[in-house]
PDB file of N, CA and C in Angstrom:
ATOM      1  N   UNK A   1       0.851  -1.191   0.000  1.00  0.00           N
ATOM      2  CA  UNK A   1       0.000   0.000   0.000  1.00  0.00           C
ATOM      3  C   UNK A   1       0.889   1.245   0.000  1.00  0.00           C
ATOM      4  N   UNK A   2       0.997   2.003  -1.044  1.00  0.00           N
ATOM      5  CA  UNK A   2       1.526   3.412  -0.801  1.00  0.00           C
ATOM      6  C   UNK A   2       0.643   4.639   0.336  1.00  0.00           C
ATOM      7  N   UNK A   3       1.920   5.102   0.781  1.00  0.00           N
ATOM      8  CA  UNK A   3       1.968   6.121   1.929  1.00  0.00           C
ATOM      9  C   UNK A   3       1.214   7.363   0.640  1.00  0.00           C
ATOM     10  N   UNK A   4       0.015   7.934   1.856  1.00  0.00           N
ATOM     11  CA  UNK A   4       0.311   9.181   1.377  1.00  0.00           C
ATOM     12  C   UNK A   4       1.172  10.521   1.158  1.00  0.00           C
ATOM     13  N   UNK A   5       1.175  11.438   0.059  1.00  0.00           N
ATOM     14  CA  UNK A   5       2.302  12.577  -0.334  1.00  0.00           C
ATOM     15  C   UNK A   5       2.227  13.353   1.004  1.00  0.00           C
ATOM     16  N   UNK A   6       2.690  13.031   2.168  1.00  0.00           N
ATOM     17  CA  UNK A   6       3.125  14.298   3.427  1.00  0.00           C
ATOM     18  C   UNK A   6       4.117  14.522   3.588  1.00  0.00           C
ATOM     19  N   UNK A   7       4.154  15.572   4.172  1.00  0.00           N
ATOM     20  CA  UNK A   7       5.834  16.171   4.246  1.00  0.00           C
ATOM     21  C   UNK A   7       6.356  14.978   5.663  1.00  0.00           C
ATOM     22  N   UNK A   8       5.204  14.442   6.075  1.00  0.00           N
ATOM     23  CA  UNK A   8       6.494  13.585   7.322  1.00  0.00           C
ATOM     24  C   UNK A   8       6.831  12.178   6.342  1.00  0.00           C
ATOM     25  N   UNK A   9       6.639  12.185   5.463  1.00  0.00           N
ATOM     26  CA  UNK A   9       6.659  10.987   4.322  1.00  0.00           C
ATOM     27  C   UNK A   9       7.772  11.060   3.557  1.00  0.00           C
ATOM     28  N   UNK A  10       8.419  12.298   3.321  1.00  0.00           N
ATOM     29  CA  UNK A  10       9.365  12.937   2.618  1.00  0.00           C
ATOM     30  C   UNK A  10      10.543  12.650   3.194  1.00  0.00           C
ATOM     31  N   UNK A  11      12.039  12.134   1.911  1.00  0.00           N
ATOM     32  CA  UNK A  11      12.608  11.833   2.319  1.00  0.00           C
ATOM     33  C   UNK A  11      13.633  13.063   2.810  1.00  0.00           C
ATOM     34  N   UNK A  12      13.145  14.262   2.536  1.00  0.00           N
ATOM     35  CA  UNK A  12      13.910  16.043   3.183  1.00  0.00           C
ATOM     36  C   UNK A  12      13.482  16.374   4.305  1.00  0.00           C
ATOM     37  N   UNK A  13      12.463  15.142   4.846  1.00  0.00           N
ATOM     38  CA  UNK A  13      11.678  15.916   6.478  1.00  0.00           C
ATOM     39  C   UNK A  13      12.486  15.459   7.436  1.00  0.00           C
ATOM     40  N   UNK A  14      12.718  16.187   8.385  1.00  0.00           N
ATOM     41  CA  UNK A  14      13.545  16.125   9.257  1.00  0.00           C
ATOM     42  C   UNK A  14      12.546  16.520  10.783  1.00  0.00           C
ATOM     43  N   UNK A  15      12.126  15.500  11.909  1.00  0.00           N
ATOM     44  CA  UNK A  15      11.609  15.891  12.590  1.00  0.00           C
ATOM     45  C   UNK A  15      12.728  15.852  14.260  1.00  0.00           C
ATOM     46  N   UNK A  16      12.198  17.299  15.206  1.00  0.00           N
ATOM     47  CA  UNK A  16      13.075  17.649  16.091  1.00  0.00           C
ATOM     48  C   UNK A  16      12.615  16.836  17.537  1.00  0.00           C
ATOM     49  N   UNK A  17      13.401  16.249  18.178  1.00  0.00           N
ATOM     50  CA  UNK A  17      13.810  15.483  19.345  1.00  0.00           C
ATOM     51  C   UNK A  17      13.980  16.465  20.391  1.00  0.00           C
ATOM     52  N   UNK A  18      13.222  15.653  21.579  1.00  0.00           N
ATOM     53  CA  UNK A  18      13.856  16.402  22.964  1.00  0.00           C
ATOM     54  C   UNK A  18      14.219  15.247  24.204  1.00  0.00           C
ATOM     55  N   UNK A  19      15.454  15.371  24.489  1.00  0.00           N
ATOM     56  CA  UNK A  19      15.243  13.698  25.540  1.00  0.00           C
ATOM     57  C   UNK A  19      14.637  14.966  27.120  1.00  0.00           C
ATOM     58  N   UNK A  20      14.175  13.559  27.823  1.00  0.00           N
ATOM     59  CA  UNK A  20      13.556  13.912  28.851  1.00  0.00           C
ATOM     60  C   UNK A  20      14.347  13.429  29.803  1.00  0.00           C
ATOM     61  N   UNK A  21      14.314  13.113  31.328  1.00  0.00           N
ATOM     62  CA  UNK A  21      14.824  13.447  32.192  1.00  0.00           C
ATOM     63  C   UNK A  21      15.358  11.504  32.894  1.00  0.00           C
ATOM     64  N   UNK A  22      14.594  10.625  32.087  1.00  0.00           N
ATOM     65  CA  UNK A  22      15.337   9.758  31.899  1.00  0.00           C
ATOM     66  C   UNK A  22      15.785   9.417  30.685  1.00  0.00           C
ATOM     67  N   UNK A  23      16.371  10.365  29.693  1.00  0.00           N
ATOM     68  CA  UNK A  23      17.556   9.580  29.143  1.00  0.00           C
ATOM     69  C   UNK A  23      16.357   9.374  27.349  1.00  0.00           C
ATOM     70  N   UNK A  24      15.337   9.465  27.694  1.00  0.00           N
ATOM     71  CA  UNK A  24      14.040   8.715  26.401  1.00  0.00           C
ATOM     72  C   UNK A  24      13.924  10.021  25.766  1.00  0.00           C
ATOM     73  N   UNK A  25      14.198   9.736  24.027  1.00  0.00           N
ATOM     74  CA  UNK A  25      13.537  10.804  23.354  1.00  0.00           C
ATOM     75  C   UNK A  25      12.009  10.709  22.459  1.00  0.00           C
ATOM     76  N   UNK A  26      11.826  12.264  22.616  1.00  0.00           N
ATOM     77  CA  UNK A  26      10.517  12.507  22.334  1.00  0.00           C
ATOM     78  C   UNK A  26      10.629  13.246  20.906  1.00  0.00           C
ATOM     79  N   UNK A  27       9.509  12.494  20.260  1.00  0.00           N
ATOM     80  CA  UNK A  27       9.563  13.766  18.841  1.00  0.00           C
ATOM     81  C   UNK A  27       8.560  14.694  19.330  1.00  0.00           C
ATOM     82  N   UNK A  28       9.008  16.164  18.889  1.00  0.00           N
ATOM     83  CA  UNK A  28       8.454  17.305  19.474  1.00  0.00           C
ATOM     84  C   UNK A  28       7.871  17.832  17.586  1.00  0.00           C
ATOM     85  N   UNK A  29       6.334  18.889  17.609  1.00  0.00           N
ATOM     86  CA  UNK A  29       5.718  19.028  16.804  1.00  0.00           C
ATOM     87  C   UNK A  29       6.721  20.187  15.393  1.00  0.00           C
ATOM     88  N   UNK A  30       7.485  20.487  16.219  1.00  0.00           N
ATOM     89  CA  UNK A  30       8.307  20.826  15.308  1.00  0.00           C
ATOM     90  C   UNK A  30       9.261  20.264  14.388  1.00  0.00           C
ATOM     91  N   UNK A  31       9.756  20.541  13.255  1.00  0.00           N
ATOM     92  CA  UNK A  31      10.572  19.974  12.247  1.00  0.00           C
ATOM     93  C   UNK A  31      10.999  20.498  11.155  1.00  0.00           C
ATOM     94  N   UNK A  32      11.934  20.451  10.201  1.00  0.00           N
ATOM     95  CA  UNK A  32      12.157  20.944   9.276  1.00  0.00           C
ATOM     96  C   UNK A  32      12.520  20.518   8.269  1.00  0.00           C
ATOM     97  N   UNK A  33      12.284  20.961   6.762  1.00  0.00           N
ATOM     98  CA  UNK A  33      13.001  20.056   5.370  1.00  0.00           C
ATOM     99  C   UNK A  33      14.432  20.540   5.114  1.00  0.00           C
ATOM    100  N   UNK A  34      14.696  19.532   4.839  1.00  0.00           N
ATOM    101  CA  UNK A  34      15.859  19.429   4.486  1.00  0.00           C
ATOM    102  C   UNK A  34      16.417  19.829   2.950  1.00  0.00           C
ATOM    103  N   UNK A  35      15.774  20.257   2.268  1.00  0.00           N
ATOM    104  CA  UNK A  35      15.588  20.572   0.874  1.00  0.00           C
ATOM    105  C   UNK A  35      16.148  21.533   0.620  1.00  0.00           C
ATOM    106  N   UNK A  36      17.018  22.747   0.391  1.00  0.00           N
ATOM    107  CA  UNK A  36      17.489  24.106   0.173  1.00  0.00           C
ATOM    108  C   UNK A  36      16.633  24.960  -0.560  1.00  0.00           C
ATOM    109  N   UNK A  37      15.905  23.931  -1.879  1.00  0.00           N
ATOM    110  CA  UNK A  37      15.081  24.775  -3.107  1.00  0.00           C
ATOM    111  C   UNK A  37      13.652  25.185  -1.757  1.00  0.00           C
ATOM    112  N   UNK A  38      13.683  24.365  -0.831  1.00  0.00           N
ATOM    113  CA  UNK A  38      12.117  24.949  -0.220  1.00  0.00           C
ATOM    114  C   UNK A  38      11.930  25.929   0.787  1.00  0.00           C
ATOM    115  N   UNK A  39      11.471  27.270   0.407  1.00  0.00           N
ATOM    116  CA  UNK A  39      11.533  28.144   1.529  1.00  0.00           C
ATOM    117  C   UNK A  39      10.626  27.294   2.831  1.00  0.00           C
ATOM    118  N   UNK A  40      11.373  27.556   3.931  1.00  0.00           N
ATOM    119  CA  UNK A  40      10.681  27.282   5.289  1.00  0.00           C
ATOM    120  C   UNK A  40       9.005  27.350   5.293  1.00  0.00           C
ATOM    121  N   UNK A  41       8.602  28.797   4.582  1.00  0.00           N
ATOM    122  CA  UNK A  41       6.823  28.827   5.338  1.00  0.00           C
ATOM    123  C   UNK A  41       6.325  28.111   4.150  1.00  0.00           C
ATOM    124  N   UNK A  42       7.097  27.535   3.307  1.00  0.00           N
ATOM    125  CA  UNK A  42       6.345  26.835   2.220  1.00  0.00           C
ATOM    126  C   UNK A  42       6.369  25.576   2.631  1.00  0.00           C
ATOM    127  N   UNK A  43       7.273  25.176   3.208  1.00  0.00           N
ATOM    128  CA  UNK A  43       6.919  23.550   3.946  1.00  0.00           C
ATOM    129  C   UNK A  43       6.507  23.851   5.299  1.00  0.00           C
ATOM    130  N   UNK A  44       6.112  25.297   6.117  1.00  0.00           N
ATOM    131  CA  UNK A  44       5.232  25.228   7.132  1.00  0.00           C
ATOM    132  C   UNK A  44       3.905  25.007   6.629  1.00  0.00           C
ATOM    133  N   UNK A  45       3.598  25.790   5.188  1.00  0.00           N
ATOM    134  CA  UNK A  45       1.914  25.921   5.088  1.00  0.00           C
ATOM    135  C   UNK A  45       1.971  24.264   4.579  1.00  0.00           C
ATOM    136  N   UNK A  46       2.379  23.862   3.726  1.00  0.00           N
ATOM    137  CA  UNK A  46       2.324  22.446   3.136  1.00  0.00           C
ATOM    138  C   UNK A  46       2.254  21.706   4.485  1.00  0.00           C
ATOM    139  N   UNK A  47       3.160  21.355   5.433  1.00  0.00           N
ATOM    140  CA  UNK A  47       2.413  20.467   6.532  1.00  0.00           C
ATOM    141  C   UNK A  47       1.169  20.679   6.740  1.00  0.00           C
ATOM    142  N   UNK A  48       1.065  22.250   7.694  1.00  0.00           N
ATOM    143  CA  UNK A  48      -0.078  22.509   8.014  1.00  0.00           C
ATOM    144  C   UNK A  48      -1.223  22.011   6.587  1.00  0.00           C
ATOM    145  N   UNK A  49      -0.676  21.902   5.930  1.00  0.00           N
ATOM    146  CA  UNK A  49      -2.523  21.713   5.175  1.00  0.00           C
ATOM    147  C   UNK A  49      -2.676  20.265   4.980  1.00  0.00           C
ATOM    148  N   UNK A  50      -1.320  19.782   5.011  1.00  0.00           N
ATOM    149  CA  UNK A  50      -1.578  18.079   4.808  1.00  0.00           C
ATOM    150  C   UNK A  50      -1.225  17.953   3.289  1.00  0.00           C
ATOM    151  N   UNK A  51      -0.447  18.504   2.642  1.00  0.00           N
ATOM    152  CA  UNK A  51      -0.119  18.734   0.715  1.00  0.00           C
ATOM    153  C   UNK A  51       1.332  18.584   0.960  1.00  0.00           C
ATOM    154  N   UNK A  52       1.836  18.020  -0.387  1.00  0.00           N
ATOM    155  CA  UNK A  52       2.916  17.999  -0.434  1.00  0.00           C
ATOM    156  C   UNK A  52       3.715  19.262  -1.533  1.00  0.00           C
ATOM    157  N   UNK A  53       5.046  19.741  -0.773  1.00  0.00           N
ATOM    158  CA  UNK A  53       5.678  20.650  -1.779  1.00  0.00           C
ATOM    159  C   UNK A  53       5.829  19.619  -3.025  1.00  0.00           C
ATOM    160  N   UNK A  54       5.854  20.397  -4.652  1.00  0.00           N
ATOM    161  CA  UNK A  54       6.236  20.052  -5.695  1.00  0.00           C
ATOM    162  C   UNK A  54       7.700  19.152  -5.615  1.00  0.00           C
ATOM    163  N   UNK A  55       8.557  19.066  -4.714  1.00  0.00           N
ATOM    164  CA  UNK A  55       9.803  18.441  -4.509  1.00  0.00           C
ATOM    165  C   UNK A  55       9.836  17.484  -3.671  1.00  0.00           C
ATOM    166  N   UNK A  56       8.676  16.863  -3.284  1.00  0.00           N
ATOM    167  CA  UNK A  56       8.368  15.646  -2.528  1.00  0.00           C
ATOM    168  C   UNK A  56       8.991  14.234  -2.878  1.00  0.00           C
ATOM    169  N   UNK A  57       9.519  13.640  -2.203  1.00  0.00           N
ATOM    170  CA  UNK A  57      10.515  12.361  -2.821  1.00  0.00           C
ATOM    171  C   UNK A  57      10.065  11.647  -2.018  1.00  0.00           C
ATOM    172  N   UNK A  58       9.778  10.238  -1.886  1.00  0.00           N
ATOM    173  CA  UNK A  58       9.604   9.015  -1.379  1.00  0.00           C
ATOM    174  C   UNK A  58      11.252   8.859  -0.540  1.00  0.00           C
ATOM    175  N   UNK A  59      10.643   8.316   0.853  1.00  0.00           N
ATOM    176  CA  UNK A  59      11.941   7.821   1.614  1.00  0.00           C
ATOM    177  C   UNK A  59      12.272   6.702   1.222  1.00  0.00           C
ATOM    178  N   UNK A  60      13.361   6.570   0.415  1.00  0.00           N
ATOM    179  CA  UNK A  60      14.408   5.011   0.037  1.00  0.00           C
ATOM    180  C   UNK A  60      14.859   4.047   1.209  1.00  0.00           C
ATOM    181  N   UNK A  61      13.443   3.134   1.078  1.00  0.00           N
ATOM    182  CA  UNK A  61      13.793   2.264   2.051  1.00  0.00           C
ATOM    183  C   UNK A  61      14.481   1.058   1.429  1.00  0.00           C
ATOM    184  N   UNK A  62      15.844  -0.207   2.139  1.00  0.00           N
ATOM    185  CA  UNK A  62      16.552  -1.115   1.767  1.00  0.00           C
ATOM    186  C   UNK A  62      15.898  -2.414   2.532  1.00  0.00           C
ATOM    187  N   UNK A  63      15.860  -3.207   1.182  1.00  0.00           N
ATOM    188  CA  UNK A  63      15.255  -4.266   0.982  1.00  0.00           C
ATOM    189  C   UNK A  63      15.829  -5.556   2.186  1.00  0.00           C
ATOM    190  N   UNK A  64      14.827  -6.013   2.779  1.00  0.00           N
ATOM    191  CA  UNK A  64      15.757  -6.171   4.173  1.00  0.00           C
ATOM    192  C   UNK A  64      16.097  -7.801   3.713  1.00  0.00           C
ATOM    193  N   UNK A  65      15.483  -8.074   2.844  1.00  0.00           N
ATOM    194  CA  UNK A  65      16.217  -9.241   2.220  1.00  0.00           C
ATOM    195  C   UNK A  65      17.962  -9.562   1.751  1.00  0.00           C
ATOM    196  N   UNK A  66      17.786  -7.916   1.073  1.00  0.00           N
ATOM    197  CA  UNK A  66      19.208  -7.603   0.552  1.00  0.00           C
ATOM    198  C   UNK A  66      20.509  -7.947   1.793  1.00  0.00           C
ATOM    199  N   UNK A  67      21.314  -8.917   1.446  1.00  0.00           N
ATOM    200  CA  UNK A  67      22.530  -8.931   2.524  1.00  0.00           C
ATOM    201  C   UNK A  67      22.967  -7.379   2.907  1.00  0.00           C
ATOM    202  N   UNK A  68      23.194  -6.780   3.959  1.00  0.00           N
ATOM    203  CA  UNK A  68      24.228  -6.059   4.393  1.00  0.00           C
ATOM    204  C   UNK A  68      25.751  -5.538   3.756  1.00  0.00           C
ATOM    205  N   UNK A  69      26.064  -7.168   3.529  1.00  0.00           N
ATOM    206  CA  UNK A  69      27.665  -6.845   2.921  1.00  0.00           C
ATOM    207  C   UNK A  69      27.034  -6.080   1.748  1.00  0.00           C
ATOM    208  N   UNK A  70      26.346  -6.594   0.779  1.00  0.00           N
ATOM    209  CA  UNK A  70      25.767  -6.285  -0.576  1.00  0.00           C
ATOM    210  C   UNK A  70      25.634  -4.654  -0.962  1.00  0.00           C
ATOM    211  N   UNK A  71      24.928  -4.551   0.352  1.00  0.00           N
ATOM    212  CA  UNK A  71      24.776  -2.909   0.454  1.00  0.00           C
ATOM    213  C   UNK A  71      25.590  -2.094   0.491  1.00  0.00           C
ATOM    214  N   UNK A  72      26.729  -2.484   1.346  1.00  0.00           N
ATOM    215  CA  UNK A  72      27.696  -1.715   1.596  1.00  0.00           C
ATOM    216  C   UNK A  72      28.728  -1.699   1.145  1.00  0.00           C
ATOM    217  N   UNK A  73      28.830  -2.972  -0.090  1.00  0.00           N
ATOM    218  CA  UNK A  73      29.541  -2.950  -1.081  1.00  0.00           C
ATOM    219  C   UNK A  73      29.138  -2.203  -2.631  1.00  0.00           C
ATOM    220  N   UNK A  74      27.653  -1.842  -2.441  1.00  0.00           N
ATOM    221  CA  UNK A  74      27.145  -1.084  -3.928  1.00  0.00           C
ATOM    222  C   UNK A  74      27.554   0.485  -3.030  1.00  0.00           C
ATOM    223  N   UNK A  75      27.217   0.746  -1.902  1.00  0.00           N
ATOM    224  CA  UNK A  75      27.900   2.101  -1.625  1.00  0.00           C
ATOM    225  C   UNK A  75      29.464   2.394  -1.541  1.00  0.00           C
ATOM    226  N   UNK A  76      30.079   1.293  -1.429  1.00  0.00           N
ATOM    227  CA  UNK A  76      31.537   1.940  -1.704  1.00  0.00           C
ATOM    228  C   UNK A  76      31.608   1.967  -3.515  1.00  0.00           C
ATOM    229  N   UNK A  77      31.245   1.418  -3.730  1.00  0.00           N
ATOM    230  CA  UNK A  77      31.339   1.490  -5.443  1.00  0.00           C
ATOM    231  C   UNK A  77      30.597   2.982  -5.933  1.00  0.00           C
ATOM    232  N   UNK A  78      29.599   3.046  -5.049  1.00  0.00           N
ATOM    233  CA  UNK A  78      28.791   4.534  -5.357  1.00  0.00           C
ATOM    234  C   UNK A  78      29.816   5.786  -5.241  1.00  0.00           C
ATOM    235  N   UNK A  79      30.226   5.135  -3.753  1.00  0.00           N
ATOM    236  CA  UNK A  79      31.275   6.193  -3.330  1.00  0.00           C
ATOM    237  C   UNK A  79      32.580   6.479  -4.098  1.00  0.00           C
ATOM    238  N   UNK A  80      33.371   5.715  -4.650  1.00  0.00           N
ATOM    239  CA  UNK A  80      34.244   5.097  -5.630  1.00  0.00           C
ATOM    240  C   UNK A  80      34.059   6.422  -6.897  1.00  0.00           C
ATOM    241  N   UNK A  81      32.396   6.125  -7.463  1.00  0.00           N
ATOM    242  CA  UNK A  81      32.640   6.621  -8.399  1.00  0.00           C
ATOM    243  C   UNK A  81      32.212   8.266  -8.300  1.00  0.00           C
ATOM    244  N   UNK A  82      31.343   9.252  -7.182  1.00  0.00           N
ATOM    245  CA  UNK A  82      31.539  10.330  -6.966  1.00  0.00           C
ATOM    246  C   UNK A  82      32.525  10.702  -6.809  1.00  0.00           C
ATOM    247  N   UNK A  83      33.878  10.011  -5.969  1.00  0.00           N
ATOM    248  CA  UNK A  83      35.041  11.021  -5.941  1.00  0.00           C
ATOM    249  C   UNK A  83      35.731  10.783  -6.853  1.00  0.00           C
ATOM    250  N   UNK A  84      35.726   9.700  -8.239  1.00  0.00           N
ATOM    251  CA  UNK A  84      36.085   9.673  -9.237  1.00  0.00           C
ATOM    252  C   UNK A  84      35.886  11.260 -10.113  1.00  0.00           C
ATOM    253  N   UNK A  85      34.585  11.434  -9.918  1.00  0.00           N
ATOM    254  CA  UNK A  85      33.813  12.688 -11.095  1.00  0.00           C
ATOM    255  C   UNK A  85      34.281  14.050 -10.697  1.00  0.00           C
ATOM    256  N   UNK A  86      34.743  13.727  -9.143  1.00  0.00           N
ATOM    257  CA  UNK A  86      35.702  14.876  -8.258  1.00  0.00           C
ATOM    258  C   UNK A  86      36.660  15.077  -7.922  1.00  0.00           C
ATOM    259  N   UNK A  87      37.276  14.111  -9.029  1.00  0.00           N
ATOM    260  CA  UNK A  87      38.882  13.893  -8.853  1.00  0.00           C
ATOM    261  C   UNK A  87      39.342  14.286  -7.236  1.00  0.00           C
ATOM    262  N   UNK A  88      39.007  13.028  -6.535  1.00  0.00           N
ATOM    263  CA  UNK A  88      39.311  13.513  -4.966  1.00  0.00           C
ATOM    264  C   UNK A  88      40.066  11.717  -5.026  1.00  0.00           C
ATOM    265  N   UNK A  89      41.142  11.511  -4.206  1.00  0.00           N
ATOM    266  CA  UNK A  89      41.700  10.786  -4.607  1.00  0.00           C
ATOM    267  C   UNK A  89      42.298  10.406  -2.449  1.00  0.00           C
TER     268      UNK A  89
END
């Protein structure tokens, strides 16, 4: 079943934590995107209305089937080839 388009659905939402007095954190109603192209009151009014900004992305979840090593061998290869394109050596 697909999630509906909300900004807490989004893989740029970023929601803010407060630990309490033993040690347990709480998500608090505040939060923010992580996106640069999105001004702030444009992903305040978009929560508040329950709509998603035009730059809404699905959170990339890993296939829990997929081995571990597997994964973390397609990200060094990922990684491999960005600092290739950035001649970072």
């Amino acid at each position: 079943m697909n999630e509906p388009k909300l900004c807490e659905n989004c893989y740029f939402f970023r929601a803010h934590y407060a630990k309490d007095d033993n040690g347990k954190f709480h998500e608090l109603k505040d939060a923010h995107c992580t996106n640069n192209s999105i001004r702030r009151m444009t992903f305040v009014r978009a929560r508040k209305n329950s709509y998603p900004c035009s730059d809404w992305t699905p959170v990339i979840e890993i296939d829990s089937s997929e081995d571990i090593d597997e994964i973390i061998k397609k990200a060094a290869k990922l990684i491999e080839r960005i600092a290739a394109h950035l001649d970072i050596e």
